[in-house]
Protein backbone atom coordinates (compact mmCIF):
# COMPACT_ATOMS: atom_id res chain seq x y z
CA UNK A 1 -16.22 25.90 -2.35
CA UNK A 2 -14.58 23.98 -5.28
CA UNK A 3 -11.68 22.46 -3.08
CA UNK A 4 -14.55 20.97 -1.05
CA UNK A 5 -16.71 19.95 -3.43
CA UNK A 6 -13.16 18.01 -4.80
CA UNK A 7 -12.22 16.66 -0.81
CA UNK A 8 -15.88 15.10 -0.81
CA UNK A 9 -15.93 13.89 -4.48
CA UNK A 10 -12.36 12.44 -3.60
CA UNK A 11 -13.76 10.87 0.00
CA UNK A 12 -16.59 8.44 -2.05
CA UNK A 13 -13.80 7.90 -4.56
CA UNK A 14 -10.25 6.88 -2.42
CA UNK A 15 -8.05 6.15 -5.53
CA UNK A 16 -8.31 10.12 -6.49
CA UNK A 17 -6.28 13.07 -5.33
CA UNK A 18 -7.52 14.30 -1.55
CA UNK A 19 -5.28 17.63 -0.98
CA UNK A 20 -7.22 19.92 -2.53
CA UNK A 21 -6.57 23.62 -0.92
CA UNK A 22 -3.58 21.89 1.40
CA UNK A 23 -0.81 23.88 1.54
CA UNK A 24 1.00 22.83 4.88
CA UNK A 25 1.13 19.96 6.86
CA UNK A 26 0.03 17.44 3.76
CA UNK A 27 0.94 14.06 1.75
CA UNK A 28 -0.30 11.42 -0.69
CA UNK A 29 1.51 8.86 -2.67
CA UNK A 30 0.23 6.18 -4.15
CA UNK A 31 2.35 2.71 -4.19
CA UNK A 32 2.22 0.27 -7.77
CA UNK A 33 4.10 -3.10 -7.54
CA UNK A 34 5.42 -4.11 -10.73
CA UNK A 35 6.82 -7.85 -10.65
CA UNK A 36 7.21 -9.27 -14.31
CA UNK A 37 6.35 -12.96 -15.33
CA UNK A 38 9.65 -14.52 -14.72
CA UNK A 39 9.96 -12.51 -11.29
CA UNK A 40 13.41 -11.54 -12.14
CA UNK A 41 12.40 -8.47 -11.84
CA UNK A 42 10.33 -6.26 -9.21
CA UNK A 43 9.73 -2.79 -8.41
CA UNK A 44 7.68 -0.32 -6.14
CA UNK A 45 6.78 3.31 -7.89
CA UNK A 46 5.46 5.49 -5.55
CA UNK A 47 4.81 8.94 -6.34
CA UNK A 48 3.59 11.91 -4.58
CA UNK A 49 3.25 15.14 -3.24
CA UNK A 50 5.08 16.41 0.23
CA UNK A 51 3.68 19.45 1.85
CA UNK A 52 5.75 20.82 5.11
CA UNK A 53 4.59 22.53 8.43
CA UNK A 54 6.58 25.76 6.89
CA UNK A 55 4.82 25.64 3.94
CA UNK A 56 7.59 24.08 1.67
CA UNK A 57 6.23 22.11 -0.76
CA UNK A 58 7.59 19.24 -3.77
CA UNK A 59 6.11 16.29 -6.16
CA UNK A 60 8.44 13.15 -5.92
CA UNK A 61 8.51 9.71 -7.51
CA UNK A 62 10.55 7.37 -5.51
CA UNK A 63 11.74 4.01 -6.84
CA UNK A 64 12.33 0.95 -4.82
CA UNK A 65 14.28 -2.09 -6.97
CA UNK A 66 13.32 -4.76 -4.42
CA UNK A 67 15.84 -7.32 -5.84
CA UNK A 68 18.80 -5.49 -6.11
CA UNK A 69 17.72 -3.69 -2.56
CA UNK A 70 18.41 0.05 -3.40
CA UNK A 71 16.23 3.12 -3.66
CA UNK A 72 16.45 6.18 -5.19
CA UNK A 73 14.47 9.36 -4.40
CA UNK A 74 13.50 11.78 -7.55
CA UNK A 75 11.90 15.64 -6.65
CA UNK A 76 9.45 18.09 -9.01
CA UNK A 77 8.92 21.10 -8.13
CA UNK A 78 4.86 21.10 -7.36
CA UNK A 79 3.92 22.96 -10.65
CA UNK A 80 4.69 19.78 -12.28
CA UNK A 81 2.28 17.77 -10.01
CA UNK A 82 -1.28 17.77 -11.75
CA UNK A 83 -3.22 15.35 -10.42
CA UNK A 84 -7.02 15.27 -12.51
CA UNK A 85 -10.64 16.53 -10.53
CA UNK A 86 -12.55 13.80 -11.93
CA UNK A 87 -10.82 10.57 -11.32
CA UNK A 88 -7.67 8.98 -10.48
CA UNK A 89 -4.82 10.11 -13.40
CA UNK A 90 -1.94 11.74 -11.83
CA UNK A 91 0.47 13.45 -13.95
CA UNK A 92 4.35 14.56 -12.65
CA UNK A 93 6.45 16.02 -15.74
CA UNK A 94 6.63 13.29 -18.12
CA UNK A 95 5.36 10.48 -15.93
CA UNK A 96 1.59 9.48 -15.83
CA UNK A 97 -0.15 7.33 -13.32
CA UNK A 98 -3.65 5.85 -13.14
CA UNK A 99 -5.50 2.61 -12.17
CA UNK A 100 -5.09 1.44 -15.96
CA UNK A 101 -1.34 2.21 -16.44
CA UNK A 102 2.04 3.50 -15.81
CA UNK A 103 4.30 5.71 -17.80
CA UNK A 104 7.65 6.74 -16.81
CA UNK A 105 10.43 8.85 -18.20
CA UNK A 106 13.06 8.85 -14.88
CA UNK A 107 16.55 7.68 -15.27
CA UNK A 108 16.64 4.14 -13.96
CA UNK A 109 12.91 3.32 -15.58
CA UNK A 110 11.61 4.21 -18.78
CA UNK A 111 8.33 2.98 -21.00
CA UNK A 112 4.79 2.44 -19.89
CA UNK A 113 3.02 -0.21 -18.36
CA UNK A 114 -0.95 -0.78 -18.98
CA UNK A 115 -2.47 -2.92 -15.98
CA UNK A 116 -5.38 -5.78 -17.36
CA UNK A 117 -8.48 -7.04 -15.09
CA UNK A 118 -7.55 -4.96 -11.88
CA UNK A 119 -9.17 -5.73 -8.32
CA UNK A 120 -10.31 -2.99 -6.50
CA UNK A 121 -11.73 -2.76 -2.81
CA UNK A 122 -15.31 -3.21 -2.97
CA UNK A 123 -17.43 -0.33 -2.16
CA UNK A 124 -20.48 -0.76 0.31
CA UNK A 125 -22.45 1.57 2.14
CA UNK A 126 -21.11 4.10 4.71
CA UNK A 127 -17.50 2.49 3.45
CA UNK A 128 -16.11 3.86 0.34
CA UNK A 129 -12.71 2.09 0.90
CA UNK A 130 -10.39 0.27 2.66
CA UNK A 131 -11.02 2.12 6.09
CA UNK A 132 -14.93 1.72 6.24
CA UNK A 133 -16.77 3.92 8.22
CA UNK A 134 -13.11 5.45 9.55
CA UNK A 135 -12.98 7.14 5.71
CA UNK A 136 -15.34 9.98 7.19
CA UNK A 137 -12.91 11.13 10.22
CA UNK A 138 -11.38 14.15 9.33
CA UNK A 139 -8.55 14.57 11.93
CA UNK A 140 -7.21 10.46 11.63
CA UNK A 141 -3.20 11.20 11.12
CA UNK A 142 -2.58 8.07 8.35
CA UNK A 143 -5.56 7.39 5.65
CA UNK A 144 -4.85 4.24 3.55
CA UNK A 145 -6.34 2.79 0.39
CA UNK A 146 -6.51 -0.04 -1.67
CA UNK A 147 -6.68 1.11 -5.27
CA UNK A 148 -6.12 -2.71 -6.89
CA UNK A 149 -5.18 -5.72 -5.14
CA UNK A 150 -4.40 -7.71 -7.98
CA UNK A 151 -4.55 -7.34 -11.62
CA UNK A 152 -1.94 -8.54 -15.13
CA UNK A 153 0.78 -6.49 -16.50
CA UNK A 154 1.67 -5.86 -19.89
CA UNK A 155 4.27 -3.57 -21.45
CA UNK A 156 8.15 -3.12 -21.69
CA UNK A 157 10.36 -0.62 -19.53
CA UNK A 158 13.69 0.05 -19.77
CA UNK A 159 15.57 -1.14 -16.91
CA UNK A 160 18.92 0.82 -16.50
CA UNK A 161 19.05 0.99 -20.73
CA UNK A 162 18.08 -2.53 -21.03
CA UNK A 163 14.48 -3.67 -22.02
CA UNK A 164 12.47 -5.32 -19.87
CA UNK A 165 9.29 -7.50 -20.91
CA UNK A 166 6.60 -7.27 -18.15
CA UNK A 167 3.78 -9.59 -20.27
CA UNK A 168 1.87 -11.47 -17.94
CA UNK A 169 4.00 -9.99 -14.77
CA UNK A 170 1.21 -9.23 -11.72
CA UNK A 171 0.63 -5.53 -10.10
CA UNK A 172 -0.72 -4.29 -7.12
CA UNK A 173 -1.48 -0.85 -6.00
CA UNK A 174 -2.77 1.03 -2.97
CA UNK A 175 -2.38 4.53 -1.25
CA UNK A 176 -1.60 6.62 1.60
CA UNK A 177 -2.50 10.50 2.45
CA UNK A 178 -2.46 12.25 5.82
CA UNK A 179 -0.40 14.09 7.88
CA UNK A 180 2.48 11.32 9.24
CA UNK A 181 2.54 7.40 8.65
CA UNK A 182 2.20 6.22 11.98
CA UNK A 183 4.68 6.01 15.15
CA UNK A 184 4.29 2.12 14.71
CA UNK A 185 3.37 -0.16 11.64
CA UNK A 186 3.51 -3.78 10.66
CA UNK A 187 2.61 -3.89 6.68
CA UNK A 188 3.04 -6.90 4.43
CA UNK A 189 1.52 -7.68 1.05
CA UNK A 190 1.68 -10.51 -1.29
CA UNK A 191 0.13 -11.42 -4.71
CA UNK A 192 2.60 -14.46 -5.69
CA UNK A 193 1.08 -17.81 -4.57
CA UNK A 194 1.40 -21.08 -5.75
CA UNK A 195 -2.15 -21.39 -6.78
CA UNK A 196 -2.96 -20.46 -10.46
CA UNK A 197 -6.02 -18.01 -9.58
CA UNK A 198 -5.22 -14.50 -8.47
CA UNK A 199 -4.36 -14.19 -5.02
CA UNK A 200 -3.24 -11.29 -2.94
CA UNK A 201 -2.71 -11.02 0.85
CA UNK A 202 -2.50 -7.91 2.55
CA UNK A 203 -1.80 -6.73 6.19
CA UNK A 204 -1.40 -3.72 8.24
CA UNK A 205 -1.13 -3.15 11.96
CA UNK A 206 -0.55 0.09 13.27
CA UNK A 207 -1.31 2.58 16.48
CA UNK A 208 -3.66 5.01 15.50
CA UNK A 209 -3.58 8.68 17.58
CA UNK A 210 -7.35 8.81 18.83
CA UNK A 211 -8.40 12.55 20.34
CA UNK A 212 -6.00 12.79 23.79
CA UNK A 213 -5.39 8.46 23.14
CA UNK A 214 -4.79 6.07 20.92
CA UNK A 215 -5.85 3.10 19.43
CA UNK A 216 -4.13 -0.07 17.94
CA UNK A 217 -6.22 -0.83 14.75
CA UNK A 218 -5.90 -3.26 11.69
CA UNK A 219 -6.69 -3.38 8.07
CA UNK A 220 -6.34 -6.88 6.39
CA UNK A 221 -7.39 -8.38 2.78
CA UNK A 222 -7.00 -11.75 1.61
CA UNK A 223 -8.61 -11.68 -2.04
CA UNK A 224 -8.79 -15.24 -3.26
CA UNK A 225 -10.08 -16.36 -6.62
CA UNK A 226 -12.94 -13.90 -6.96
CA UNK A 227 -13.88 -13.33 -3.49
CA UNK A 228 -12.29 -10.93 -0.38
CA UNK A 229 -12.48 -11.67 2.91
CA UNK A 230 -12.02 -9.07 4.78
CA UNK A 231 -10.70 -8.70 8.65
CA UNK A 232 -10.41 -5.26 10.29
CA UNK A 233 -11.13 -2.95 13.44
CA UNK A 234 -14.32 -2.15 11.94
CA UNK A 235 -15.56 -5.55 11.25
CA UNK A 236 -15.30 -6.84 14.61
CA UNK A 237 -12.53 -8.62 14.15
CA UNK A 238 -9.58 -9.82 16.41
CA UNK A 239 -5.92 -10.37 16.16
CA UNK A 240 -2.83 -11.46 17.59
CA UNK A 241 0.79 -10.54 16.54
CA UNK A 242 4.52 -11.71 17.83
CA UNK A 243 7.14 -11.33 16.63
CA UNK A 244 11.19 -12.76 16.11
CA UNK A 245 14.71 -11.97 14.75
CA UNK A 246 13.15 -12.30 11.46
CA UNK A 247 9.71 -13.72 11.37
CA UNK A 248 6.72 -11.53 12.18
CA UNK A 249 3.85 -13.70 12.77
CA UNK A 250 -0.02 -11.71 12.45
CA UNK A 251 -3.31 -13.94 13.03
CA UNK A 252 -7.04 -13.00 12.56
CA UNK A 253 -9.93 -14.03 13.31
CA UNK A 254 -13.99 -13.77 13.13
CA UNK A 255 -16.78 -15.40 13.94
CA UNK A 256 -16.18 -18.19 11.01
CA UNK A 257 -12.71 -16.97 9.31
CA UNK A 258 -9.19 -17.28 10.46
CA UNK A 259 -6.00 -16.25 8.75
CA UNK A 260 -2.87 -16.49 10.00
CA UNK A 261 0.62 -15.26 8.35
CA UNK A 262 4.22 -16.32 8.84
CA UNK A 263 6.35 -13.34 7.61
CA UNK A 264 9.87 -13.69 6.86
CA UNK A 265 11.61 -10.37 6.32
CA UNK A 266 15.25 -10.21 4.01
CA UNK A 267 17.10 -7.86 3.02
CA UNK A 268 15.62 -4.31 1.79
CA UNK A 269 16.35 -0.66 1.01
CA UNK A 270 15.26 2.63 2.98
CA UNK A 271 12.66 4.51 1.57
CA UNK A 272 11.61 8.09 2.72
CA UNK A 273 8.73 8.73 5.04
CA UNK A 274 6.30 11.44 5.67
CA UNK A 275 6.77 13.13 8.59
CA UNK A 276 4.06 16.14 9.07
CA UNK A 277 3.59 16.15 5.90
CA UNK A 278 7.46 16.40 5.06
CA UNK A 279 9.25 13.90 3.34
CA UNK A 280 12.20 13.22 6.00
CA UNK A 281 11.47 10.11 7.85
CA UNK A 282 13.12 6.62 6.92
CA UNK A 283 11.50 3.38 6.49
CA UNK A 284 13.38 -0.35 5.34
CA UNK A 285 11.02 -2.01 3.12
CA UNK A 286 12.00 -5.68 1.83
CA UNK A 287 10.22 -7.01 -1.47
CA UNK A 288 12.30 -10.10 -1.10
CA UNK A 289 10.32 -11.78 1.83
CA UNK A 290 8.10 -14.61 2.22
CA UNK A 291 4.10 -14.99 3.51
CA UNK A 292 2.70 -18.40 4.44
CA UNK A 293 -0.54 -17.67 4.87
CA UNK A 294 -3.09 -20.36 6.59
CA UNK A 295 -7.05 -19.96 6.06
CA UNK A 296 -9.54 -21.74 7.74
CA UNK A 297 -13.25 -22.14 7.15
CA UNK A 298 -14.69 -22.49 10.65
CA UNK A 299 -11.75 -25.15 11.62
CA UNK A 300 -11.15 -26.85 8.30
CA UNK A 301 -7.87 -25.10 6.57
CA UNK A 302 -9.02 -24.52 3.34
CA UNK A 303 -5.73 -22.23 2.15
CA UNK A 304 -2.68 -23.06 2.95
CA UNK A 305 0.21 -21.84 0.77
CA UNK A 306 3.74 -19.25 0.50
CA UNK A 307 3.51 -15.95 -1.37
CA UNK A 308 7.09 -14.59 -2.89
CA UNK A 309 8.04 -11.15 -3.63
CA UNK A 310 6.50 -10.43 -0.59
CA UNK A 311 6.73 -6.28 0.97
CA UNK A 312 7.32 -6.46 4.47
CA UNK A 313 7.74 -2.91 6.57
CA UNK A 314 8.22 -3.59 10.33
CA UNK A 315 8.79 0.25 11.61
CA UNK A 316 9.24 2.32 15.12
CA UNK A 317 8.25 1.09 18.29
CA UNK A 318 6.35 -2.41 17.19
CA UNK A 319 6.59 -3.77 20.36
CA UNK A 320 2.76 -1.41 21.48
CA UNK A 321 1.31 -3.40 18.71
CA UNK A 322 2.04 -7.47 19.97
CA UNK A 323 -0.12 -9.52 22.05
CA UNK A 324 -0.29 -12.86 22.58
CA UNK A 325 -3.99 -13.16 23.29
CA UNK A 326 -7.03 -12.77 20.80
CA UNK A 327 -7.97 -8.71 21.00
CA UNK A 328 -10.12 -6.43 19.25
């Protein structure tokens, strides 16, 4: 009764902890960006819990350096996962996470990082997050959230023994829990624009297992200044997506709004995947890569500008996910 009461408490609330009672089959992680002021430096944290088809079970933190392009991969045994039943504070050994800081004690990064005016997803009726009205299907393989699309930095870490200032550096954070990230993904996220106000772009395309089918759906968010536009499967949306060598190019459109991205990928590192609910997959993310990013108002381009520090992830078999015609 209490794990349910948690699953349903965690459902209207996304940021929080969902496995409660999961023993098998099961993962979460949350993602935080760190890039400090000078952008010298930039990081992805993401920790976790892994949960395997055998019952095997471990908490992990990984850490991605995105400009020296390496990776490293850190395990806990699950007793020192303690994630809280109220809201989202996740504890594993002597490293804290929540959607106001970041505290870590691992041997590359040390120190703690509090995060200042964050951005959430908005919540509106019948869509507590991210994936709207898709939040409520219990058997989707790949739930996602968006925990804070932009907000300031402040704090020190040290960075291999050396201290690090990141005052006035820009964060971003989001989530995934489920059984498997998906046989084929585009994702790409940006905060670093050339205008002054905050800015964050981000995109994912993916096929999504639907009963005995499938379906390719979309989740994209392109806060600006104070407000979000939002383009997705559930909204009515359509999209387009080629792509090149190097270059993956993702346009979307409604009945007023268009946004269209020019991705350029560089060099990255390979993270670990979750693969029913075991942490054995492989995934190359960048955070060296570019995003110009065109909005229009109707037909008047109203946004028109290049995000750095940009995390691109093109992985498995992309090709189901490109068309070259407008499609829902």
């Amino acid at each position: 009764m209490k794990n349910n009461l948690l699953r349903w408490r965690s459902t209207w609330n996304p940021d929080m902890y969902h496995c409660w009672g999961r023993t098998r089959s099961f993962f979460e992680g949350w993602y935080f960006k760190l890039v400090d002021a000078a952008e010298q430096h930039v990081f992805a944290v993401i920790p976790g819990i892994s949960m395997a088809k055998n019952g095997d079970s471990h908490a992990f933190i990984q850490v991605l350096d995105g400009k020296h392009c390496k990776a490293s991969y850190h395990p806990f045994e699950t007793q020192y996962f303690v994630p809280s039943e109220t809201d989202f504070h996740l504890q594993i050994g002597a490293n804290s996470f929540s959607g106001n800081h970041i505290q870590l004690d691992l041997p590359e990064l040390q120190g703690r990082i509090d995060f200042q005016l964050p951005t959430p997803w908005p919540k509106m009726l019948g869509a507590p997050g991210i994936m709207g009205w898709y939040s409520f299907v219990p058997f989707m393989q790949c739930f996602h959230g968006a925990v804070s699309l932009h907000h300031r930095l402040s704090g020190q870490l040290q960075v291999h023994g050396q201290p690090v200032d990141f005052d006035g550096g820009i964060g971003y954070i989001e989530k995934d829990w489920g059984t498997s990230f998906p046989r084929s993904y585009i994702w790409m996220q940006a905060n670093h624009f050339s205008q002054a106000e905050k800015t964050c772009v981000f995109a994912s395309v993916a096929h999504i297992p639907w009963l005995r089918s499938y379906f390719i759906g979309y989740i994209v968010g392109f806060q600006w200044g104070d407000t979000l536009y939002r383009f997705a499967t559930y909204t009515g949306a359509s999209m387009k997506a080629a792509l090149g060598e190097q270059e993956v190019r993702l346009s979307f459109r409604d009945n007023r709004y268009r946004l269209e991205i020019t991705a350029l990928q560089a060099p990255g590192a390979v993270l670990i995947s979750p693969l029913t609910g075991e942490m054995k997959g492989k995934v190359n993310e960048s955070m060296q890569g570019t995003m110009h990013v065109r909005f229009y108002d109707r037909e008047e381009l109203v946004f028109d500008s290049t995000g750095r520090n940009a995390g691109i992830e093109v992985a498995g078999e992309v090709g189901e996910l490109l068309t070259e015609e407008w499609r829902r």
